[in-house]
Protein backbone atom coordinates (compact mmCIF):
# COMPACT_ATOMS: atom_id res chain seq x y z
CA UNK A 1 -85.49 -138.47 -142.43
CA UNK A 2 -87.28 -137.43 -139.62
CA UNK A 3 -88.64 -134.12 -138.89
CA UNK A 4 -87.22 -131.67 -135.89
CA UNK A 5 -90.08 -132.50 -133.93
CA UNK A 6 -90.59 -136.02 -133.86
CA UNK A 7 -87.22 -136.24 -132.69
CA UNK A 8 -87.99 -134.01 -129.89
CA UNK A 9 -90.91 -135.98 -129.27
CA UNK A 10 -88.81 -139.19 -129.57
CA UNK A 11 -86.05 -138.22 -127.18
CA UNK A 12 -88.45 -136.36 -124.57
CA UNK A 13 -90.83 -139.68 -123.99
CA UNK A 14 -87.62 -141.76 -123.99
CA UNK A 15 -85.45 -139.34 -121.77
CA UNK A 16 -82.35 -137.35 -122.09
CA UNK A 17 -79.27 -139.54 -123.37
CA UNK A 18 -77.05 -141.49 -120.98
CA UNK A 19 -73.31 -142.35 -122.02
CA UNK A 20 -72.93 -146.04 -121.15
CA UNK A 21 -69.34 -144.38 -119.61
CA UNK A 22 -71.04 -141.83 -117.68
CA UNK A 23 -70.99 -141.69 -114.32
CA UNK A 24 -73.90 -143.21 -112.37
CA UNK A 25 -75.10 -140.85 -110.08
CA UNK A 26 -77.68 -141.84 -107.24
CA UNK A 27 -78.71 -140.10 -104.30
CA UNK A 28 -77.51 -141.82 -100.88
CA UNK A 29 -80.15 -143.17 -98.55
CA UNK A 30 -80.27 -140.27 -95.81
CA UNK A 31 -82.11 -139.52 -92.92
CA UNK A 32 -82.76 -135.47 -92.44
CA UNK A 33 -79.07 -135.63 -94.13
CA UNK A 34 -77.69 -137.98 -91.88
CA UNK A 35 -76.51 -141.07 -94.04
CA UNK A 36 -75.56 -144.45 -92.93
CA UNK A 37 -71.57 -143.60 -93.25
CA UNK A 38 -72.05 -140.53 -90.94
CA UNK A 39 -74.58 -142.07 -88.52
CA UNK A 40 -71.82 -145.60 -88.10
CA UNK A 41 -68.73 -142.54 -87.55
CA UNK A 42 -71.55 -141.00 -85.16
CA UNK A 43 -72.26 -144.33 -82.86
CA UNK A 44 -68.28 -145.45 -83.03
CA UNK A 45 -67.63 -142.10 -81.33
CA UNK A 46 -70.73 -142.03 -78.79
CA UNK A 47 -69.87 -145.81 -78.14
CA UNK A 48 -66.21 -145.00 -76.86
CA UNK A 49 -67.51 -142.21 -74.99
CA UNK A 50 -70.05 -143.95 -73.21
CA UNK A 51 -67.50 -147.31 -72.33
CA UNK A 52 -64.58 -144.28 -70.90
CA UNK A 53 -67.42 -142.68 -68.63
CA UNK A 54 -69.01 -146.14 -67.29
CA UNK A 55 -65.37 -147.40 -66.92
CA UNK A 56 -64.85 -144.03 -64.97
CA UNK A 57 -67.86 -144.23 -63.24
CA UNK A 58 -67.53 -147.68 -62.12
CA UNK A 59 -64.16 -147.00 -60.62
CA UNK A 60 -65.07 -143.99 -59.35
CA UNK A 61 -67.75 -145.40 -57.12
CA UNK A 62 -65.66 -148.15 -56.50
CA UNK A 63 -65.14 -147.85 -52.94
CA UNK A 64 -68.77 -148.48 -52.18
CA UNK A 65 -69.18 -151.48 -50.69
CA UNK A 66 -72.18 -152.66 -53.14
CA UNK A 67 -70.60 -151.47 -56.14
CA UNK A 68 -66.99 -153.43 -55.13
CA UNK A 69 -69.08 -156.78 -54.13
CA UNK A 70 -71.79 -156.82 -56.32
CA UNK A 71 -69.83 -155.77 -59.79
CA UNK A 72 -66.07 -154.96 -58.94
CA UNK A 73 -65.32 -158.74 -57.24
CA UNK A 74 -67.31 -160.41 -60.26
CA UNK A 75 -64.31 -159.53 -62.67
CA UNK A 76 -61.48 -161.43 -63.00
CA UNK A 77 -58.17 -160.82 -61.65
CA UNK A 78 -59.96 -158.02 -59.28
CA UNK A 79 -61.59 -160.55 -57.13
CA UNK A 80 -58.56 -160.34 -54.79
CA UNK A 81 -57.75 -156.51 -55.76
CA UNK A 82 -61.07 -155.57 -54.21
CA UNK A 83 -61.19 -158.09 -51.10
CA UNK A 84 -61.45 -155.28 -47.81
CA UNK A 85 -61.86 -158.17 -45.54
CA UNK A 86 -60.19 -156.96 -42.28
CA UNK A 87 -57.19 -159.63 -41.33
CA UNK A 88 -57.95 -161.74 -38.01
CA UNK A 89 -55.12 -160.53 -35.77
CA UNK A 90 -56.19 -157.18 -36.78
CA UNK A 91 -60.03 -157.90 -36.08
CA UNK A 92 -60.41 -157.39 -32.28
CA UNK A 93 -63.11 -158.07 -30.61
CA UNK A 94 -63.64 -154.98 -27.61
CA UNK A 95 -65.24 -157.32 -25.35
CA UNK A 96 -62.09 -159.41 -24.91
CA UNK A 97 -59.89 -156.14 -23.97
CA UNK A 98 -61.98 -155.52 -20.76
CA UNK A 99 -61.46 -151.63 -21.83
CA UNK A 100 -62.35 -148.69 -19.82
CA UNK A 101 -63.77 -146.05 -21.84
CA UNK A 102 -64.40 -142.44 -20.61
CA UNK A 103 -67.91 -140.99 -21.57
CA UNK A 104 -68.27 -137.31 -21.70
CA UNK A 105 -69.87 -137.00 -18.45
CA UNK A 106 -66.63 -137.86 -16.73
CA UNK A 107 -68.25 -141.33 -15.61
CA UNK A 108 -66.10 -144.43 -16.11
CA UNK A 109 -67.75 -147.16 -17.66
CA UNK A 110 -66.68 -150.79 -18.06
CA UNK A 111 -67.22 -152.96 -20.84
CA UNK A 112 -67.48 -156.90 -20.25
């Protein structure tokens, strides 16, 4: 047999003993703790927060005129939702009226 301290030697160069039915630990790759499961949970949740406030924002600043023509009228189905063209018997032209118009001097002028 061997002597106490060659097996000490033996199992100290060779490591500490490992049940085959052990669990296998490892460590998980991290990033100053953050791991790749918390970091995906992370994104997923900044991603729906950022597509609610553009969503927000773009209808929210819908009513400008370059927003509505430039993005709003692009989309499908809103083409026609965001159309402010002004009808033509609703689109009078002054000049045609021959209108009087009071300024604030009292004067009368006349447009033609």
């Amino acid at each position: 047999m061997f002597s106490q301290t060659l097996r000490r030697a033996a199992a100290q160069t060779a490591g500490a003993y490992r049940s085959p039915f052990a669990p296998k630990y490892t460590t998980p790759l991290n990033w100053h703790g953050l791991t790749v499961g918390a970091a995906t949970k992370y994104a997923q949740i900044a991603g729906t927060f950022g597509v609610s406030a553009g969503v927000f924002a773009l209808f929210f600043f819908g009513e400008v005129p370059r927003v509505r023509n430039d993005i709003l009228r692009q989309l499908p189905f809103f083409d026609e939702y965001f159309d402010r063209t002004i009808a033509p018997e609703d689109n009078v032209c002054i000049r045609a009226l021959d209108a009087r118009i009071i300024d604030y001097s009292g004067a009368m002028l006349t447009l033609v």
